[in-house]
Protein backbone atom coordinates (compact mmCIF):
# COMPACT_ATOMS: atom_id res chain seq x y z
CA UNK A 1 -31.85 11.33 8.54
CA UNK A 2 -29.08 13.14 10.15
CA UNK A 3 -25.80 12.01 10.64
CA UNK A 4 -23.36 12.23 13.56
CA UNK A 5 -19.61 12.36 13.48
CA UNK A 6 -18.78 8.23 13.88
CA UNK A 7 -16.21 8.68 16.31
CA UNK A 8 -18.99 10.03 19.09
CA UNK A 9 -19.69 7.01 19.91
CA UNK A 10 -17.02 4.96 18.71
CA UNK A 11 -15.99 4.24 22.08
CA UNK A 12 -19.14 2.27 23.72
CA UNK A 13 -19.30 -0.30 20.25
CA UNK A 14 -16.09 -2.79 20.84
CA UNK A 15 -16.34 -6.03 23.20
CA UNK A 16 -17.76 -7.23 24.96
CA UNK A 17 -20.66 -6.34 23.46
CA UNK A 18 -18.84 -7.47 20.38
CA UNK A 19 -19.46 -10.70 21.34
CA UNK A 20 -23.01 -10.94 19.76
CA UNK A 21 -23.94 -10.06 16.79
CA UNK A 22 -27.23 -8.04 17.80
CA UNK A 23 -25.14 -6.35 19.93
CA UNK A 24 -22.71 -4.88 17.33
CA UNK A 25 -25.18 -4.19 15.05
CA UNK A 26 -27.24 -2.18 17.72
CA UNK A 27 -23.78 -0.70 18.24
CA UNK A 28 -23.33 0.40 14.83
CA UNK A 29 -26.98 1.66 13.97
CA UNK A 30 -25.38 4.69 16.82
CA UNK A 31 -22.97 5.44 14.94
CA UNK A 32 -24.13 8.71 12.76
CA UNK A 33 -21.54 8.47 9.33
CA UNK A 34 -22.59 4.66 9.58
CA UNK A 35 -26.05 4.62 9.29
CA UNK A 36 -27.26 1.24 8.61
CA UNK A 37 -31.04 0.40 6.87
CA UNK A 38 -32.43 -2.74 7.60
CA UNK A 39 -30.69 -4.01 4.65
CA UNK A 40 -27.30 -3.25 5.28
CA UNK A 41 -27.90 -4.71 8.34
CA UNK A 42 -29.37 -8.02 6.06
CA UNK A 43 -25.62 -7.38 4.30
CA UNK A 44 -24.05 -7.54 7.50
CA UNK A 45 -25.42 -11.38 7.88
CA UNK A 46 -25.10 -12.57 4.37
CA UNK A 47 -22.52 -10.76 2.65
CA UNK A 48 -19.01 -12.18 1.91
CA UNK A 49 -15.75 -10.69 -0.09
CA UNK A 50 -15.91 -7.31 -1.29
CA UNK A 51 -19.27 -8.73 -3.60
CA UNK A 52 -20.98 -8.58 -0.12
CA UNK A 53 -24.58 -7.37 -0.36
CA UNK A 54 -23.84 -4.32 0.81
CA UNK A 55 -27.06 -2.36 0.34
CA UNK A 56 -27.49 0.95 1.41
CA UNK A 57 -29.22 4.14 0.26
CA UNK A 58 -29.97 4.14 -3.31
CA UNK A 59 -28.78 7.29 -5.18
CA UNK A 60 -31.40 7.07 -6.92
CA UNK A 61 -34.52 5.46 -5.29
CA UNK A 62 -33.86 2.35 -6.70
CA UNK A 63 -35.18 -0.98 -5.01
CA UNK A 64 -32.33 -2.06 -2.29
CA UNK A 65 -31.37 -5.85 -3.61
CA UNK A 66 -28.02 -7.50 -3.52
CA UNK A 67 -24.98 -5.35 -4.15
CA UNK A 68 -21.97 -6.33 -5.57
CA UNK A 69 -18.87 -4.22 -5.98
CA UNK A 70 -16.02 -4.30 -9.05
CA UNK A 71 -12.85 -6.76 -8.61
CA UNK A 72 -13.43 -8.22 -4.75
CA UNK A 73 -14.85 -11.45 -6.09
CA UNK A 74 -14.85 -11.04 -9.81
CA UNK A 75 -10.77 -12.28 -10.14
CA UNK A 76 -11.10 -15.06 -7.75
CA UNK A 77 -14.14 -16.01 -9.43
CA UNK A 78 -12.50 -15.69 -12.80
CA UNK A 79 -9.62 -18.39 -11.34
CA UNK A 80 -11.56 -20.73 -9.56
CA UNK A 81 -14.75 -21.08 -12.22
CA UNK A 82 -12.46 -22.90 -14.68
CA UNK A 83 -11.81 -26.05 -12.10
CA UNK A 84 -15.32 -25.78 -11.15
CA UNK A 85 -16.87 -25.77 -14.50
CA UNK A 86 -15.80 -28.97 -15.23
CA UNK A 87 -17.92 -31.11 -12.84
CA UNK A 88 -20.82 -28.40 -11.96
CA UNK A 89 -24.19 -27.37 -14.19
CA UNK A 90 -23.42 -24.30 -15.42
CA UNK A 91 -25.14 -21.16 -14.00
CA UNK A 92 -25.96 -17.82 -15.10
CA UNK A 93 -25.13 -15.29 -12.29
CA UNK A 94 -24.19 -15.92 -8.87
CA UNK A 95 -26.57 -15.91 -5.50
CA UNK A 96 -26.34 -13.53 -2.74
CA UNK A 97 -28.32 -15.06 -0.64
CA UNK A 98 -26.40 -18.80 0.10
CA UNK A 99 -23.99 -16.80 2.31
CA UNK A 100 -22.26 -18.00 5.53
CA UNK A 101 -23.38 -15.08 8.34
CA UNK A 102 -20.33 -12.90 8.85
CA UNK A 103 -19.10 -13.17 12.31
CA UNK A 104 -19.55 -10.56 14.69
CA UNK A 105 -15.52 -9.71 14.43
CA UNK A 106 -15.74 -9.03 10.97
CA UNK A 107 -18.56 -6.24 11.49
CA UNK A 108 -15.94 -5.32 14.51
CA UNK A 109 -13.18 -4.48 12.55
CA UNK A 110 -14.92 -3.37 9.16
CA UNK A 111 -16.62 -0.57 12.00
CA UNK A 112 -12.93 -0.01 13.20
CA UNK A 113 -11.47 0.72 10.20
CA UNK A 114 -14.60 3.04 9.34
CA UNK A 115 -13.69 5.05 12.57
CA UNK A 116 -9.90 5.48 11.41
CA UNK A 117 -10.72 6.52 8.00
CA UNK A 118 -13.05 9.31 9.40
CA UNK A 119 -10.70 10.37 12.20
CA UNK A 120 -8.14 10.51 9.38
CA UNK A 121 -10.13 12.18 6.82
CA UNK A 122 -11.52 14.88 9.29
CA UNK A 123 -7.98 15.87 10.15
CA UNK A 124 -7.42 15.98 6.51
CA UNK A 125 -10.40 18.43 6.61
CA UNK A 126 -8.86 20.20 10.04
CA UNK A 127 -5.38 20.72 7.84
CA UNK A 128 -6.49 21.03 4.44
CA UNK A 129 -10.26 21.94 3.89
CA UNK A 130 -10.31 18.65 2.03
CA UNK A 131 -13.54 17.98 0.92
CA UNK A 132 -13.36 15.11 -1.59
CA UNK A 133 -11.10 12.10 -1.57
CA UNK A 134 -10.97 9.14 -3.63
CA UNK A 135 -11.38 6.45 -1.17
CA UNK A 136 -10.93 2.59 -1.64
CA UNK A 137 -10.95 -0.44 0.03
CA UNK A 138 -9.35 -4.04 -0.26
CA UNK A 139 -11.91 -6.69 -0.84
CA UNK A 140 -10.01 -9.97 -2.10
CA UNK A 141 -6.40 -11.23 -2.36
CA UNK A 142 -5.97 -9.86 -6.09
CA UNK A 143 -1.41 -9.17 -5.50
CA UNK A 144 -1.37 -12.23 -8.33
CA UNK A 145 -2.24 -9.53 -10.42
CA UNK A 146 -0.35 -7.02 -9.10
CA UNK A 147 -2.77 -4.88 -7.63
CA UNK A 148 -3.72 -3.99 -4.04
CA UNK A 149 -7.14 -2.27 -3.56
CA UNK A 150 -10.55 -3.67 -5.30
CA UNK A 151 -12.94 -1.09 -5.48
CA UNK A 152 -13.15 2.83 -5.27
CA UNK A 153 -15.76 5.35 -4.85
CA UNK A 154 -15.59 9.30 -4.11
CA UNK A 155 -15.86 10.28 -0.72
CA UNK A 156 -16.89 14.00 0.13
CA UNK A 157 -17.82 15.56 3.29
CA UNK A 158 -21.33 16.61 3.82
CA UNK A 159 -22.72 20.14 4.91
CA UNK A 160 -23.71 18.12 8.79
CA UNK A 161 -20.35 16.80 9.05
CA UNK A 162 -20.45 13.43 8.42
CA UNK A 163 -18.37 11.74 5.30
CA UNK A 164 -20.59 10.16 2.43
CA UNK A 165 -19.43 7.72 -0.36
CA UNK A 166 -20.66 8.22 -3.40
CA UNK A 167 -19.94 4.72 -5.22
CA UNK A 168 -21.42 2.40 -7.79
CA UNK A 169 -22.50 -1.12 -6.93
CA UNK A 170 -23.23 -4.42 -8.68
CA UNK A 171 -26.72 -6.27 -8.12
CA UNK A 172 -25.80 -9.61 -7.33
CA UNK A 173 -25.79 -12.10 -9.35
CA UNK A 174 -26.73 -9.98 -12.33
CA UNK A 175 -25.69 -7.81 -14.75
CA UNK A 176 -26.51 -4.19 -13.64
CA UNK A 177 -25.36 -1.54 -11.00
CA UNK A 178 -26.82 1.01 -9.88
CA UNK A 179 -25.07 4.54 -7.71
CA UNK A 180 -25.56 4.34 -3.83
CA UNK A 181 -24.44 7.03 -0.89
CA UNK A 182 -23.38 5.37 1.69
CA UNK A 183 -21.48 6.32 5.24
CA UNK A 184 -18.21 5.07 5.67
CA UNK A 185 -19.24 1.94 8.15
CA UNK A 186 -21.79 1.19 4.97
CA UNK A 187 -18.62 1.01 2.79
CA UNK A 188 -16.19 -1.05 5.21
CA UNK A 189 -19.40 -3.57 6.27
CA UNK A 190 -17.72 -6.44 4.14
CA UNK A 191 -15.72 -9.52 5.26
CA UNK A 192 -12.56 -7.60 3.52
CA UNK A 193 -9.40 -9.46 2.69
CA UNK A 194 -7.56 -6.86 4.02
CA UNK A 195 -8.73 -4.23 6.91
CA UNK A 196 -6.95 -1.45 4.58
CA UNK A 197 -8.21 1.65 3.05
CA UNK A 198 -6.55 4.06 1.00
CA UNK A 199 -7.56 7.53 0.56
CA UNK A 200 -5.81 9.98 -1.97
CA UNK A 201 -6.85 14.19 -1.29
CA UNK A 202 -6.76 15.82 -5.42
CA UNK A 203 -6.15 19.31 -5.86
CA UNK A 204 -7.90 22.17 -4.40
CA UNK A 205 -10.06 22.59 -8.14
CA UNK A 206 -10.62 19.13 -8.64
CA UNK A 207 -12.50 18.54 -5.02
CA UNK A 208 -14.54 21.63 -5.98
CA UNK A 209 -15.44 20.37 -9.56
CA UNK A 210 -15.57 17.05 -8.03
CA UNK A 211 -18.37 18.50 -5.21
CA UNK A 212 -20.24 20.50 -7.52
CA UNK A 213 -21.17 17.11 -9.42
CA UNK A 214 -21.38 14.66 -6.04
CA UNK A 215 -23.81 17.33 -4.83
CA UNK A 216 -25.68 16.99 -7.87
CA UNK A 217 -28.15 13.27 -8.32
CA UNK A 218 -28.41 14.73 -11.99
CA UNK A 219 -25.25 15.43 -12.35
CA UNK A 220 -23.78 12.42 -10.55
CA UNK A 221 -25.73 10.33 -12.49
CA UNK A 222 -24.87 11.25 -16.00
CA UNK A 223 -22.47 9.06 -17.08
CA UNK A 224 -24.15 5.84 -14.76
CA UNK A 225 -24.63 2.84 -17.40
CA UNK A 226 -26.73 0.12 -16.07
CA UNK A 227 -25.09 -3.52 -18.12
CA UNK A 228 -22.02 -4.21 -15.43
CA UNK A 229 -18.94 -6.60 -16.12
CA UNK A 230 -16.39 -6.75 -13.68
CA UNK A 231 -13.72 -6.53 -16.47
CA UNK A 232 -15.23 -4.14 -18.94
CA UNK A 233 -12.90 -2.80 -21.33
CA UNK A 234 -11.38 0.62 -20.11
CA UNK A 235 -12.46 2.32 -23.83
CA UNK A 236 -15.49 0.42 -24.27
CA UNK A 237 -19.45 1.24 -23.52
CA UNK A 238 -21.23 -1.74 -23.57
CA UNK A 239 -20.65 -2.13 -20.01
CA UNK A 240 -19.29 -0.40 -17.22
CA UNK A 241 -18.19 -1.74 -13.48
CA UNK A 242 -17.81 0.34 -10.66
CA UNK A 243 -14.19 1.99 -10.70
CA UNK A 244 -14.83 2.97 -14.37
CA UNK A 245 -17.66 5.07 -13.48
CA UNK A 246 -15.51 6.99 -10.75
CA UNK A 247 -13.00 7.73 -13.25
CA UNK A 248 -15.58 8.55 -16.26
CA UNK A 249 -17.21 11.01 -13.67
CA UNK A 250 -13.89 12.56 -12.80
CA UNK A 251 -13.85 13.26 -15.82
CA UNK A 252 -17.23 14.98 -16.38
CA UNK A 253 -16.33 17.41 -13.35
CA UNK A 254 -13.10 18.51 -14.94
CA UNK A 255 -14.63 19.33 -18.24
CA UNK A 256 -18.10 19.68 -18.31
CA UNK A 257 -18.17 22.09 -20.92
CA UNK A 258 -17.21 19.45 -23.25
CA UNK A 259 -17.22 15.84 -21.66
CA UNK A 260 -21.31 15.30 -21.46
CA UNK A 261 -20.97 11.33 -22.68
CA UNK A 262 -18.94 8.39 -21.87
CA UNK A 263 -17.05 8.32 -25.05
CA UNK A 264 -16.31 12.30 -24.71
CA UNK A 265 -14.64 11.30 -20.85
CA UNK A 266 -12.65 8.41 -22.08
CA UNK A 267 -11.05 10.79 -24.82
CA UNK A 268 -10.36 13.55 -22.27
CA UNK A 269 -8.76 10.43 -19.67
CA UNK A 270 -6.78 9.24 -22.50
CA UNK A 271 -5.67 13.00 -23.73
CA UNK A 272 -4.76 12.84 -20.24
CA UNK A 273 -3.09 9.48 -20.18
CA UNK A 274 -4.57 7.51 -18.43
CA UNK A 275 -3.52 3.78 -18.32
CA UNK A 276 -5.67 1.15 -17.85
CA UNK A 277 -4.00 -2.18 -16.30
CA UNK A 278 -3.60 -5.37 -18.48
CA UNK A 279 -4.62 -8.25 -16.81
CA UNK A 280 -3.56 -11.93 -18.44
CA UNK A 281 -6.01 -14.06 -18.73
CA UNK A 282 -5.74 -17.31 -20.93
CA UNK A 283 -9.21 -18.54 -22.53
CA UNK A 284 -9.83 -21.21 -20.27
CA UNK A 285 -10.22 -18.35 -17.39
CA UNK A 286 -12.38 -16.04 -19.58
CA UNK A 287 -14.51 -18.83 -20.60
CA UNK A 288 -15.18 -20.05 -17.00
CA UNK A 289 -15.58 -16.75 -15.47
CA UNK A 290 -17.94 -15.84 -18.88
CA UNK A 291 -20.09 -19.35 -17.91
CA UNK A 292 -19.98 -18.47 -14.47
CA UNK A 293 -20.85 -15.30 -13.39
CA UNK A 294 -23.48 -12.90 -14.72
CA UNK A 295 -21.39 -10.24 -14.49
CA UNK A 296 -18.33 -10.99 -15.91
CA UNK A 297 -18.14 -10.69 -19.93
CA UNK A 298 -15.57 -9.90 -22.56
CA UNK A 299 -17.48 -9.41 -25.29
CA UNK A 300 -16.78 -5.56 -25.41
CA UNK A 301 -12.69 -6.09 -25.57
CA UNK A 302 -11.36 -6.07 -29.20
CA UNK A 303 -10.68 -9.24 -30.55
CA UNK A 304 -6.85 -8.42 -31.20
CA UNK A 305 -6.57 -7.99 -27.53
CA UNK A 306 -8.81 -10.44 -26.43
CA UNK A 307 -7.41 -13.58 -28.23
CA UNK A 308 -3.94 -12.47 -26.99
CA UNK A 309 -4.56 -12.64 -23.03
CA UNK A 310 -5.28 -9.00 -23.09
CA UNK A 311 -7.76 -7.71 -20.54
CA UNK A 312 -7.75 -3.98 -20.09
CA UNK A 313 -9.80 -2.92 -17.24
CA UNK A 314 -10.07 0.15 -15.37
CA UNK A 315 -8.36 -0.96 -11.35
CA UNK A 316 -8.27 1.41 -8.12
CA UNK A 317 -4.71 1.19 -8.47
CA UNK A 318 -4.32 2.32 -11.84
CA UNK A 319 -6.71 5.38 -10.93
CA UNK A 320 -4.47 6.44 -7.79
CA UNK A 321 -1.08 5.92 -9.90
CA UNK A 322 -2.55 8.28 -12.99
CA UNK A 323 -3.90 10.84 -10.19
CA UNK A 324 -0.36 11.13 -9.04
CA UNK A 325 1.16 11.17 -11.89
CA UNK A 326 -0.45 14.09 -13.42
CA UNK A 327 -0.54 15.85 -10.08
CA UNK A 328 -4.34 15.94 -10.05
CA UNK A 329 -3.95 14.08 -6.22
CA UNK A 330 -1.33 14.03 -3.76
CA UNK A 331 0.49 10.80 -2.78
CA UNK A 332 -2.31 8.07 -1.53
CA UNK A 333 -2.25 7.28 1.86
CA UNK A 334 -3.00 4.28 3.64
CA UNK A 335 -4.82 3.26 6.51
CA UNK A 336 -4.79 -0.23 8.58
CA UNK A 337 -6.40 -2.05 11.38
CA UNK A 338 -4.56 -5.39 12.27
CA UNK A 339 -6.48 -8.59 11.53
């Protein structure tokens, strides 16, 4: 399928025909850099936080079920469980499908903030040549951990024109993701706590080692583990959630002489240091979010860190922090529709 700039038609998709839901979807499906399948479409009705089920197009022809992505439900999910626990059956994993449909507003806005980002990243692209950005998005109310943005992928602009994410994605209620490509409405089609993306532009040589790899399925693929957690340790690989991968993959295009596993890229990101965040969480929360949730486990965090509240995890914010730090991006920039 090709894929037109989004803001062609940008114009003819707000109210009134807003007002219905058919309406904005038949709106959206015009819009080129959005491209919705009949499943993102099914997202569109079902999904809810930033664990929306928000199917696209496989990386990798795998079968389009239930996405989820990292920290945009996990945290609240690890806070609320432990009150919950106490009076319901436990369950493994969480359903997709008992969703509330998303209103027609939300799909408004998420296709409105889709529209800035690509106005903003083409003049990026205008100015710059940018090609790649690491682009993230605001799925749930997680400042009670200090950080601002949920979940991350690599966006990188495509030989037609359009902008593609490149992004990994949990299956809902279990414990594996798989890589998707997505267009940027794909990415913002989620109930979002905030209608706030953040995009930081890296250097000149790492968007071209960056697009030599995102170009690549092979390539893009080789450090993709299937067994997700939410909260996997930042130096562990027994699991690995979504922002982890980004990083691990950066990565891989900076040295891929020499970083060919996941073990090789966490050396080079810690040779580089990179710091994970620490998030406290008391046993009572890792216990309910552990009975809870499929895809939350802490099994792979060492015991000495564990037992002591410990819970290093790799976080969008952490990633954009290191990445200016070490001068390997520019400052991030953010982007914001009004709710």
């Amino acid at each position: 399928m090709k894929y037109n700039p989004l803001s062609r038609n940008i114009a003819r998709c707000w109210p009134p025909q807003a007002a219905a839901l058919q309406a904005v979807q038949a709106c959206a499906g015009r819009l080129g850099a959005a491209a919705f399948s009949p499943f993102s479409l099914r997202a569109a009705r079902y999904g809810k936080g930033d664990d929306a089920l928000t199917a696209g197009r496989p990386l990798l022809g795998i079968p389009r079920f239930g996405r989820a992505s990292f920290m945009g439900h996990g945290l609240a999910v690890l806070t609320a469980v432990v009150s919950i626990t106490a009076t319901v059956p436990a369950q493994a994993g969480r359903s997709c499908e008992s969703r509330k449909p998303v209103p027609p507003q939300v799909i408004e806005r998420g296709m409105k903030l889709a529209e800035q980002t690509s106005s903003a990243l083409d003049a990026e692209h205008a100015k710059s040549g940018a090609q790649v950005v690491a682009l993230a998005r605001a799925g749930q109310d997680l400042s009670k951990y200090g950080l601002r943005y949920s979940h991350m992928g690599w966006a990188y602009k495509t030989a037609e024109g359009p902008w593609r994410v490149a992004h990994k994605l949990n299956e809902c209620g279990t414990a594996v993701g798989h890589l998707y490509r997505q267009g940027l409405g794909e990415f913002f089609l989620d109930d979002l706590w905030r209608y706030e993306a953040v995009y930081a532009v890296p250097t000149p040589e790492v968007q071209q080692r960056l697009l030599a790899v995102l170009q690549d399925k092979g390539r893009t693929k080789a450090l993709q583990h299937q067994p997700y957690s939410m909260v996997s340790y930042a130096w562990g690989r027994k699991y690995q959630q979504s922002n982890q991968w980004a990083l691990e993959t950066l990565a891989l295009a900076m040295e891929p002489a020499t970083v060919r596993s996941r073990d090789q890229a966490q050396a080079w990101l810690q040779f580089k240091g990179y710091e994970p965040t620490t998030l406290r969480l008391g046993p009572l929360t890792r216990m309910g979010g552990r009975v809870g949730s499929a895809n939350i486990a802490f099994d792979d965090h060492p015991n000495e860190k564990r037992f002591s509240d410990r819970i290093e995890t790799v976080t969008v914010d952490s990633v954009l922090a290191w990445m200016q730090r070490t001068q390997l991006a520019a400052t991030p920039v953010v982007l914001m529709i009004k709710n």
